[in-house]
Protein backbone atom coordinates (compact mmCIF):
# COMPACT_ATOMS: atom_id res chain seq x y z
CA UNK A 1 -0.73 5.85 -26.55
CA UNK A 2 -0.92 2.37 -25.33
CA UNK A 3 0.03 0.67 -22.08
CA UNK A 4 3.72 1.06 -22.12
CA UNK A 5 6.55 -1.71 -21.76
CA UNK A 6 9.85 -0.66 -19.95
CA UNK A 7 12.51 -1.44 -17.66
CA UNK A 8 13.30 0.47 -14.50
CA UNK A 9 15.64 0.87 -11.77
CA UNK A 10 13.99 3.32 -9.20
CA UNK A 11 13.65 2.32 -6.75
CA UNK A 12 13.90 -1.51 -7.54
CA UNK A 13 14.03 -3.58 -10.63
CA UNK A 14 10.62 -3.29 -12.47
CA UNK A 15 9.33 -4.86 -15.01
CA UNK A 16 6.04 -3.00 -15.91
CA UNK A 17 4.11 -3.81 -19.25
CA UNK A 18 0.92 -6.33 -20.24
CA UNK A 19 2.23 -9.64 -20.18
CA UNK A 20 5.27 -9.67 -18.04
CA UNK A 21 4.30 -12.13 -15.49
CA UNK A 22 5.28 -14.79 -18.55
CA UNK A 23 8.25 -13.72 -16.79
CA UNK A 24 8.05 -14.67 -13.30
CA UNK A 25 10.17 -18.30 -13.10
CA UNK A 26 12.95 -16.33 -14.66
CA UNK A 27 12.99 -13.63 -12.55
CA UNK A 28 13.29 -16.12 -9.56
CA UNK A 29 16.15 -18.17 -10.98
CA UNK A 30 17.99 -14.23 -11.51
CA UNK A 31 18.00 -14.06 -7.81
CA UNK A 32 18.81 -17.47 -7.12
CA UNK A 33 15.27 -18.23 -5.68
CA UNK A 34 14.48 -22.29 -6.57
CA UNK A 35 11.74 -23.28 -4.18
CA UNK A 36 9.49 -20.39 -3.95
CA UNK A 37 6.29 -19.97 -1.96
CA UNK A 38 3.78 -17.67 -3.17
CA UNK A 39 1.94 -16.16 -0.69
CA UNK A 40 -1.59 -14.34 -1.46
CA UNK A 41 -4.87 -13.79 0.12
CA UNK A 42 -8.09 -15.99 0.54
CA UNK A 43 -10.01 -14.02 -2.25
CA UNK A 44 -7.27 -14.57 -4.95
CA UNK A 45 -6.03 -18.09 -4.20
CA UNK A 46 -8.88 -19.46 -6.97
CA UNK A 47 -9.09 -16.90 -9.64
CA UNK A 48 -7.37 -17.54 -13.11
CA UNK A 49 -4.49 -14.95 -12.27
CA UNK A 50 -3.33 -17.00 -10.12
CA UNK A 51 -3.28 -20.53 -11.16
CA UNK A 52 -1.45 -18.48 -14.37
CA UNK A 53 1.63 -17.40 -12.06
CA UNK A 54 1.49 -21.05 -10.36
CA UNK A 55 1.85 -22.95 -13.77
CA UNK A 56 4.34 -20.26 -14.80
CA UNK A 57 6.61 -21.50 -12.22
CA UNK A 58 5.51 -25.44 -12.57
CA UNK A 59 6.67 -25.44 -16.18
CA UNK A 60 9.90 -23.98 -14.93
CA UNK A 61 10.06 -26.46 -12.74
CA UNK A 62 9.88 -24.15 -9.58
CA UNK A 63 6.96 -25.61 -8.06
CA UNK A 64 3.52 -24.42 -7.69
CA UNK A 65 3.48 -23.73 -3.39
CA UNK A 66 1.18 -21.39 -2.17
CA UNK A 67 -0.10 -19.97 0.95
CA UNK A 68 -3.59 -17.63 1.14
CA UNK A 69 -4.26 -17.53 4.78
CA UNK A 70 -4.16 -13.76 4.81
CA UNK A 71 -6.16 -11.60 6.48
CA UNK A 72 -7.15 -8.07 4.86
CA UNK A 73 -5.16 -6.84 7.64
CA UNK A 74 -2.50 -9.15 8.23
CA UNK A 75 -1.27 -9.91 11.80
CA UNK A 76 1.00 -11.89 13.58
CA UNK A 77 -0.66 -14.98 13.67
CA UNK A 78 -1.03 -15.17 9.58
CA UNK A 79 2.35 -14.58 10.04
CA UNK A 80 3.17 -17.79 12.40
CA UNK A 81 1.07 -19.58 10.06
CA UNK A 82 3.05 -18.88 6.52
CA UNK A 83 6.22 -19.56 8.25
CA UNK A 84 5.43 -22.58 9.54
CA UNK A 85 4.34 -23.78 5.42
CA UNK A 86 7.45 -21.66 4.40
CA UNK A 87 9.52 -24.33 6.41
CA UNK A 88 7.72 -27.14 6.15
CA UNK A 89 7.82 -26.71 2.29
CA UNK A 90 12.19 -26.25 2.63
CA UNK A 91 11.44 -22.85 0.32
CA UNK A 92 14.42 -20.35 -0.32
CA UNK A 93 12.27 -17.31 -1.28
CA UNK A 94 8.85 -15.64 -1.49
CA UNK A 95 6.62 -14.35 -4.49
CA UNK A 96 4.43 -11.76 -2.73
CA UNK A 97 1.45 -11.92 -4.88
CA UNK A 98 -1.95 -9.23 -4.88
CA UNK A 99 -2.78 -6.23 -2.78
CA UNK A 100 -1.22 -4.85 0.22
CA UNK A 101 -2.04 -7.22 2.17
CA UNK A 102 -0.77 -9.81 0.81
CA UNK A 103 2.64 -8.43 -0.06
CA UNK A 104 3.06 -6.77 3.19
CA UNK A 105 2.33 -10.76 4.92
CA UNK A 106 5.20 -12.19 2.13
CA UNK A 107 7.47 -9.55 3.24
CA UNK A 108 7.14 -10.75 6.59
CA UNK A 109 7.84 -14.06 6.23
CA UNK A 110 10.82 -13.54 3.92
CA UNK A 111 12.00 -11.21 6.81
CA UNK A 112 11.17 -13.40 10.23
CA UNK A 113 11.33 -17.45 8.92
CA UNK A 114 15.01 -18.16 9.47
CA UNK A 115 15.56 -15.28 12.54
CA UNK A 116 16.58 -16.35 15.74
CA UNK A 117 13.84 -17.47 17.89
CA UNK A 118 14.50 -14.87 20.19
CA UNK A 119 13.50 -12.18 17.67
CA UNK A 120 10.04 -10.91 17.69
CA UNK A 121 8.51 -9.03 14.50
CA UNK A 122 7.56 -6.33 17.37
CA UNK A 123 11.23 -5.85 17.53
CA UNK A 124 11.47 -4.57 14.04
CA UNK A 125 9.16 -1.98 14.25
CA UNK A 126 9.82 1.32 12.20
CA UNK A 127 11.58 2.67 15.31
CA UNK A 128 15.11 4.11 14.86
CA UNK A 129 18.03 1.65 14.15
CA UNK A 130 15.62 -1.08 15.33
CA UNK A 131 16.02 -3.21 11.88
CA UNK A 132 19.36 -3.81 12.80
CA UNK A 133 18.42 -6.38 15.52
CA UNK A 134 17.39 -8.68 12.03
CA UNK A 135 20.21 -10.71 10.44
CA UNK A 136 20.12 -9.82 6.84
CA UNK A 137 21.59 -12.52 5.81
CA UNK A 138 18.51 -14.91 6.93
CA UNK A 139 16.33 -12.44 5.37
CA UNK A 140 14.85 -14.38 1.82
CA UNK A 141 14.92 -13.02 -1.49
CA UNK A 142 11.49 -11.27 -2.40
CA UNK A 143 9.49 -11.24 -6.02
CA UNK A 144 6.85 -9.09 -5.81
CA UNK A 145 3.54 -8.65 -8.04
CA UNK A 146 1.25 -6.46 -7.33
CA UNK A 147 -2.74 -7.00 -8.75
CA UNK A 148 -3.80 -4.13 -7.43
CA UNK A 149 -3.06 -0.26 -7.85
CA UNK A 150 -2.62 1.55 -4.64
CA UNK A 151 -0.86 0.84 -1.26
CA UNK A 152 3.28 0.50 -3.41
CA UNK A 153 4.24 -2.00 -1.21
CA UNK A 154 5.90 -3.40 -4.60
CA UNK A 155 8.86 -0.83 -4.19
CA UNK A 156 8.72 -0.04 -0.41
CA UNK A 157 11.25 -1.42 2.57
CA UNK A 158 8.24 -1.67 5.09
CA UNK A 159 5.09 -4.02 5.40
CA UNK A 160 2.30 -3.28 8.08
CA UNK A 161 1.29 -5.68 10.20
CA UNK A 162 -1.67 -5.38 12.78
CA UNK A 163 -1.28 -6.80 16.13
CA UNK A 164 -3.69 -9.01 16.84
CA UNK A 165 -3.97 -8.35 20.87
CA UNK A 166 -3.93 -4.73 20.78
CA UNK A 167 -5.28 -4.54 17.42
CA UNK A 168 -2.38 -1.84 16.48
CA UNK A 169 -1.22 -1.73 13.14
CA UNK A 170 2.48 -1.43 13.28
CA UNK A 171 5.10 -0.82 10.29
CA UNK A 172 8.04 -3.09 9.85
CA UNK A 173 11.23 -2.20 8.50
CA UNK A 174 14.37 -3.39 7.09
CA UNK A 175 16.27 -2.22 4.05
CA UNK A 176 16.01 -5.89 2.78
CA UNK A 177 12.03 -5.91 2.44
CA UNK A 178 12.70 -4.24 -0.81
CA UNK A 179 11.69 -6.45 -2.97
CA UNK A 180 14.69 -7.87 -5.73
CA UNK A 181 12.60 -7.54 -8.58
CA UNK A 182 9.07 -6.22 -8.87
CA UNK A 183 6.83 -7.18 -12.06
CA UNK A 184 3.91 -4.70 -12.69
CA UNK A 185 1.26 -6.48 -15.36
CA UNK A 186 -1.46 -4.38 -15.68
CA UNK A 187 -3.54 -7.00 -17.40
CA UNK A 188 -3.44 -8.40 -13.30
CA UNK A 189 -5.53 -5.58 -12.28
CA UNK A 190 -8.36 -6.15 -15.08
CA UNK A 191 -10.54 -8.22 -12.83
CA UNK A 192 -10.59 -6.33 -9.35
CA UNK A 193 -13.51 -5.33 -8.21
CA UNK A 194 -14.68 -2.15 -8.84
CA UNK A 195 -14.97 -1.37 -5.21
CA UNK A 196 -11.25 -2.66 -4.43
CA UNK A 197 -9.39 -0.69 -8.02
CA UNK A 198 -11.87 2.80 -6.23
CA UNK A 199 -10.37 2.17 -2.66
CA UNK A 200 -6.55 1.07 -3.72
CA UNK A 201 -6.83 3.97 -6.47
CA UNK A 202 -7.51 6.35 -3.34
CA UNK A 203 -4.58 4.72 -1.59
CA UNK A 204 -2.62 5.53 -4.10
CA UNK A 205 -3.67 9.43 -4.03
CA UNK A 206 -3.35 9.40 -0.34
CA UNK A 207 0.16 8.23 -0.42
CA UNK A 208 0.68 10.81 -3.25
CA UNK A 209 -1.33 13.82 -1.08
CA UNK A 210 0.41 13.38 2.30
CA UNK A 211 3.84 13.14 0.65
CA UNK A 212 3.26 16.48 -1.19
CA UNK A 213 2.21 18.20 1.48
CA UNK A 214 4.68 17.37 4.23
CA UNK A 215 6.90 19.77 5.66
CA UNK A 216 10.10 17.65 5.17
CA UNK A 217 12.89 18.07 2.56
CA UNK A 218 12.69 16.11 -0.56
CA UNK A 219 11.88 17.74 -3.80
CA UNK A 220 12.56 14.04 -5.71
CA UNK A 221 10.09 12.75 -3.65
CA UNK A 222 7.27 16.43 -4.07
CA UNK A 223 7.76 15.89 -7.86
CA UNK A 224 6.83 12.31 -7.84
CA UNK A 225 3.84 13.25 -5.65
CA UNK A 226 2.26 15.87 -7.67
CA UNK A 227 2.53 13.51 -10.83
CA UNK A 228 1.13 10.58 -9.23
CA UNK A 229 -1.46 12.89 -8.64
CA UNK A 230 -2.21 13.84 -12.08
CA UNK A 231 -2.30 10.03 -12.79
CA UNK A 232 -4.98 9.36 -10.42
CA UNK A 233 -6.95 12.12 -11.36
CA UNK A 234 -7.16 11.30 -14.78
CA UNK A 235 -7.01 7.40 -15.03
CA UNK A 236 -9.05 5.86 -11.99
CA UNK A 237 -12.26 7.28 -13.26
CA UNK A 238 -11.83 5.39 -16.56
CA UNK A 239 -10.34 2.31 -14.68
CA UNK A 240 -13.42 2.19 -12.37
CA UNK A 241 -15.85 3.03 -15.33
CA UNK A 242 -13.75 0.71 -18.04
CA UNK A 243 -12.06 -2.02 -16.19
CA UNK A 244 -10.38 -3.57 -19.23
CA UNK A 245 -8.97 0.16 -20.19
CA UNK A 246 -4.91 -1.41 -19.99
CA UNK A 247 -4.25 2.52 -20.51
CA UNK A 248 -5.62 3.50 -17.73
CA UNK A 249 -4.47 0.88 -15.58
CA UNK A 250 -1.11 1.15 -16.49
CA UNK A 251 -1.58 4.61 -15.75
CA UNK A 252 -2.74 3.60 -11.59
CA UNK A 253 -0.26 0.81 -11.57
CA UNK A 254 2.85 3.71 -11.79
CA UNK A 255 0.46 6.11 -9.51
CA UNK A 256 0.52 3.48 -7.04
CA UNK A 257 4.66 3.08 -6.87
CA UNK A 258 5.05 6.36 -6.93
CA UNK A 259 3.22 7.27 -4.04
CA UNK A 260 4.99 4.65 -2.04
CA UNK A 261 8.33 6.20 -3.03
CA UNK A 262 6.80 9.60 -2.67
CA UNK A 263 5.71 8.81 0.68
CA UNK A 264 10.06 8.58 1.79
CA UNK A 265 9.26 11.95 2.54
CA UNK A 266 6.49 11.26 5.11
CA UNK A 267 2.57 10.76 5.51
CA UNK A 268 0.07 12.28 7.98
CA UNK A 269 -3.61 12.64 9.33
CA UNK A 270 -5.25 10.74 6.56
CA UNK A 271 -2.82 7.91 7.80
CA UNK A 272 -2.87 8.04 11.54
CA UNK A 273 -6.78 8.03 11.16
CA UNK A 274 -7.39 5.10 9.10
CA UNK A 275 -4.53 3.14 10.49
CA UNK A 276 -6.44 2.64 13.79
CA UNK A 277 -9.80 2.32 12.24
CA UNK A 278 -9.14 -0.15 9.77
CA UNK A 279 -7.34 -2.36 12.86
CA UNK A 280 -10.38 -1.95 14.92
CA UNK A 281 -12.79 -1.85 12.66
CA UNK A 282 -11.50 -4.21 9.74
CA UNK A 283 -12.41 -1.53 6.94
CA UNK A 284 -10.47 -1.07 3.91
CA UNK A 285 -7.23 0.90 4.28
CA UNK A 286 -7.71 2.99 0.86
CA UNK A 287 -11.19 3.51 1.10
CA UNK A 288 -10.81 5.11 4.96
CA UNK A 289 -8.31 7.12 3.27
CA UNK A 290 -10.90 8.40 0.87
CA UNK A 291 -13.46 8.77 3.50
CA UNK A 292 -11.45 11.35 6.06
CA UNK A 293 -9.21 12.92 2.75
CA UNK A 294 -11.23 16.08 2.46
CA UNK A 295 -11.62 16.51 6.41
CA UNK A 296 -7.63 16.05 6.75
CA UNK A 297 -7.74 18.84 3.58
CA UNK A 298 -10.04 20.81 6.18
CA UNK A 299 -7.84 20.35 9.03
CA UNK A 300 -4.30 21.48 7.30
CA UNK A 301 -6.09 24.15 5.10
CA UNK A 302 -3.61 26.80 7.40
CA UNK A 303 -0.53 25.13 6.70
CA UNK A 304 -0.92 23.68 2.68
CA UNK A 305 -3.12 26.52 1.04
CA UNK A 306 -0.34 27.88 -0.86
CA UNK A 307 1.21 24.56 -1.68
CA UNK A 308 -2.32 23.08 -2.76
CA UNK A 309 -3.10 26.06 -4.98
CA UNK A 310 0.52 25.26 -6.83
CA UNK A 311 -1.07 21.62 -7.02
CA UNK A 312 -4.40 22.56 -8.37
CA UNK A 313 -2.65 24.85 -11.34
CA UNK A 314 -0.52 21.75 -12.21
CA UNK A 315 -3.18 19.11 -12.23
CA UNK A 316 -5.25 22.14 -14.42
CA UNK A 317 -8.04 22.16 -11.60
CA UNK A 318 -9.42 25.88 -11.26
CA UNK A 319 -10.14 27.62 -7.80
CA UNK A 320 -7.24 26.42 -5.62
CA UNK A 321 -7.44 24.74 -2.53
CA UNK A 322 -11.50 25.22 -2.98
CA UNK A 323 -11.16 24.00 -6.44
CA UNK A 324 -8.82 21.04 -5.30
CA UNK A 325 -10.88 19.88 -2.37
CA UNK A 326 -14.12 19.57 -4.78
CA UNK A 327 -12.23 17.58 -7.30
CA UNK A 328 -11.77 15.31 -4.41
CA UNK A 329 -15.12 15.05 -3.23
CA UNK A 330 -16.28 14.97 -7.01
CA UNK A 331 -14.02 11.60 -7.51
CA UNK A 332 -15.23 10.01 -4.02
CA UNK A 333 -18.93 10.55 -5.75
CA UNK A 334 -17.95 8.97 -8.69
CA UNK A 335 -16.02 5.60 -7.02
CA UNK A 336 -19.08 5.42 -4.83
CA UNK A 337 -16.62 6.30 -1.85
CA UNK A 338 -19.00 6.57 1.87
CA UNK A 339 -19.69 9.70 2.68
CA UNK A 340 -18.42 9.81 6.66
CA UNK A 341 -16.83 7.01 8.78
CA UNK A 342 -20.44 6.58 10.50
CA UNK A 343 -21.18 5.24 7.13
CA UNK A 344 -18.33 2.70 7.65
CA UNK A 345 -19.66 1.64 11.18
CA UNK A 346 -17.35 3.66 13.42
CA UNK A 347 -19.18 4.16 16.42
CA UNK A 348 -19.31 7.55 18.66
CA UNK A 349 -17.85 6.01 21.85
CA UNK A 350 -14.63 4.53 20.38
CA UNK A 351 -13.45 7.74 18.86
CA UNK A 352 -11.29 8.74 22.59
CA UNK A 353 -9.83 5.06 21.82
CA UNK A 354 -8.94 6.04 18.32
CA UNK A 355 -7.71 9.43 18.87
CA UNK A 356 -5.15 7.54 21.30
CA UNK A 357 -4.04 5.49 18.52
CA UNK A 358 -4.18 7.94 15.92
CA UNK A 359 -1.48 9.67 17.86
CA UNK A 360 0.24 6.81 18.11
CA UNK A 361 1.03 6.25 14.80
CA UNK A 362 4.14 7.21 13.27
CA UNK A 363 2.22 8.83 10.49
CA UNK A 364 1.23 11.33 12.40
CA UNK A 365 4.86 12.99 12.99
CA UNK A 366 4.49 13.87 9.18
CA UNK A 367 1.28 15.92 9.12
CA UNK A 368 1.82 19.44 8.86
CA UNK A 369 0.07 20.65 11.07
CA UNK A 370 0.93 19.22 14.74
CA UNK A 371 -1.50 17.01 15.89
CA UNK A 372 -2.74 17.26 19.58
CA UNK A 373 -5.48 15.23 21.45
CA UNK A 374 -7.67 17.95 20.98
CA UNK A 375 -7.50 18.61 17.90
CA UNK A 376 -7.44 14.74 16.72
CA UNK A 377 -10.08 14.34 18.85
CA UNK A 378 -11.75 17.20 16.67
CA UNK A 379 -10.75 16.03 13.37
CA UNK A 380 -12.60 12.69 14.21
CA UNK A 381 -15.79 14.13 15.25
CA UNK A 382 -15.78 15.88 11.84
CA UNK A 383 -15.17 12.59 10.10
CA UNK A 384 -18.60 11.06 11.36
């Protein structure tokens, strides 16, 4: 087999196969976009990739605009600062262009550049009926591209953005942060770094783990997890070990949007934990994910035994939950994952300050087990 080319509809429009962001100027003129800005982080701004997508839209005559200041957790003030280029520059849509962060920044200034002043982003939190305070109608078309494998922000209706005062990550939502078309290139991915394809690869398991195992009702969403699964288990050791293996990138790139649209049916622990330690601490989402994975395994054993065990015979991994929680730790070995969150510099005394914040997060409504200040507390002090 070799990396596949096809045309979906689930959730989005995607356009997956080597090659495809040829692809891109066309794609914006389909959804009427003829002044975009693409937005993408510091690291990526230079590298060939890019300066490939900007020429693709030059020759089209589209421009070549672009914004990188983005933090690798995006706040509010990155925020301030694309809009103000977005308007400045009269555009009419945004590429969202990279990782996570970077599409979850582009989805938030496609969503909060032509609201009322009067509107803060804060006021679109993931909160109820709260996106209904936005006017969709001044909401820009969105292109995304994703160059990394792991956090689906491609084919989710959310983007995170971290507070910059209370260093809170919060998620913001409207139906219209879906992006209109999404192009998946796998040939994108070929020159991460091998640290960033191991921690978005254990993003993408994360979003795939915490989806199968929450208690809510959505057997679309379970089967999608427990594949995704099976992809990451079998193609991010080659991708690490082979980086030009299009296969096997291919392979993470669907992994990656389908644990975003696995993750409809809810996330948990792993979440709620690295969501306030990457805000305080700056660390990489999907690697803190790796890092507290097999204590969250630890901590829900009770409540996802059974459902693991089904898991483990499906993925073909002997010994059940046992057998399931090695693999785990076996993969974190082999992407060079740290061992404990001491290893990431989380320090002793902030962990009452991150417990607060852990239960916080909306993520933790998901977990399967109920999670208390005591037993956060707990889970944390096994996590150093």
């Amino acid at each position: 087999m070799t990396a596949p080319t096809v045309n979906w509809s689930y959730p989005t429009a995607i356009k997956f196969g080597p090659g495809r962001i040829k692809e891109l100027a066309d794609h914006c003129t389909a959804v009427g976009i003829k002044k975009p800005l693409l937005v993408t982080d510091k690291a990526l701004a230079g590298l060939p990739i890019t300066a490939g997508a900007l020429d693709v839209l030059e020759a089209a005559g589209l421009g070549r605009a672009l914004f990188s200041e983005v933090d690798p957790n995006p706040n509010e003030k990155n925020m301030t600062d694309g809009i103000a280029v977005y308007k400045a520059g009269g555009h009419d849509g945004v590429i969202c262009f990279g990782g996570g962060s970077a599409l979850d920044l582009g989805k938030m200034i496609a969503l909060m550049a032509r609201q009322a002043a009067s509107l803060s982003v804060w006021d679109l939190e993931d909160i109820g009926d709260w996106w209904t305070r936005a006017d969709a109608a001044k909401i820009a078309p969105i292109i995304a591209v994703p160059t990394t494998a792991g956090t689906g922000s491609e084919v989710g209706r959310a983007g995170v953005l971290t507070n910059s005062d209370t260093h809170k990550k919060k998620i913001i939502f409207h139906p219209k942060l879906m992006p209109a078309v999404t192009i998946c290139d796998p040939e994108l991915t070929v020159g991460m770094p091998a640290f960033i394809t191991a921690g978005t690869g254990m993003d993408a398991l994360a979003h795939c783990l915490e989806a199968y195992c929450s208690p809510f009702y959505h057997p679309m969403s379970q089967g999608i997890a427990l594949e995704g699964m099976r992809l990451v288990f079998e193609n991010l050791p080659k991708a690490y070990a082979n980086p030009t293996d299009l296969e096997a990138r291919a392979n993470m790139m669907s992994a990656a949007a389908m644990g975003a649209v696995a993750f409809q049916k809810g996330l948990g622990a792993i979440h709620s934990l690295s969501h306030p330690v990457g805000a305080v601490y700056g660390t990489h989402h999907g690697t803190t994910n790796a890092v507290v994975m097999p204590m969250v395994l630890d901590y829900n054993r009770a409540a996802i035994e059974d459902r693991i065990k089904a898991a483990a015979a499906y993925l073909g991994i002997e010994g059940g939950f046992d057998g399931f929680r090695a693999r785990v730790m076996t993969l974190r070995s082999e992407l060079g994952i740290p061992e404990n969150l001491s290893a990431m510099g989380v320090k002793p005394e902030d962990l009452d300050m991150l417990t607060e914040m852990a239960l916080e997060d909306p993520s933790c409504g998901g977990n399967p087990i109920e999670m208390t200040r005591e037993n956060t507390r707990a889970l944390f002090d096994s996590c150093m």
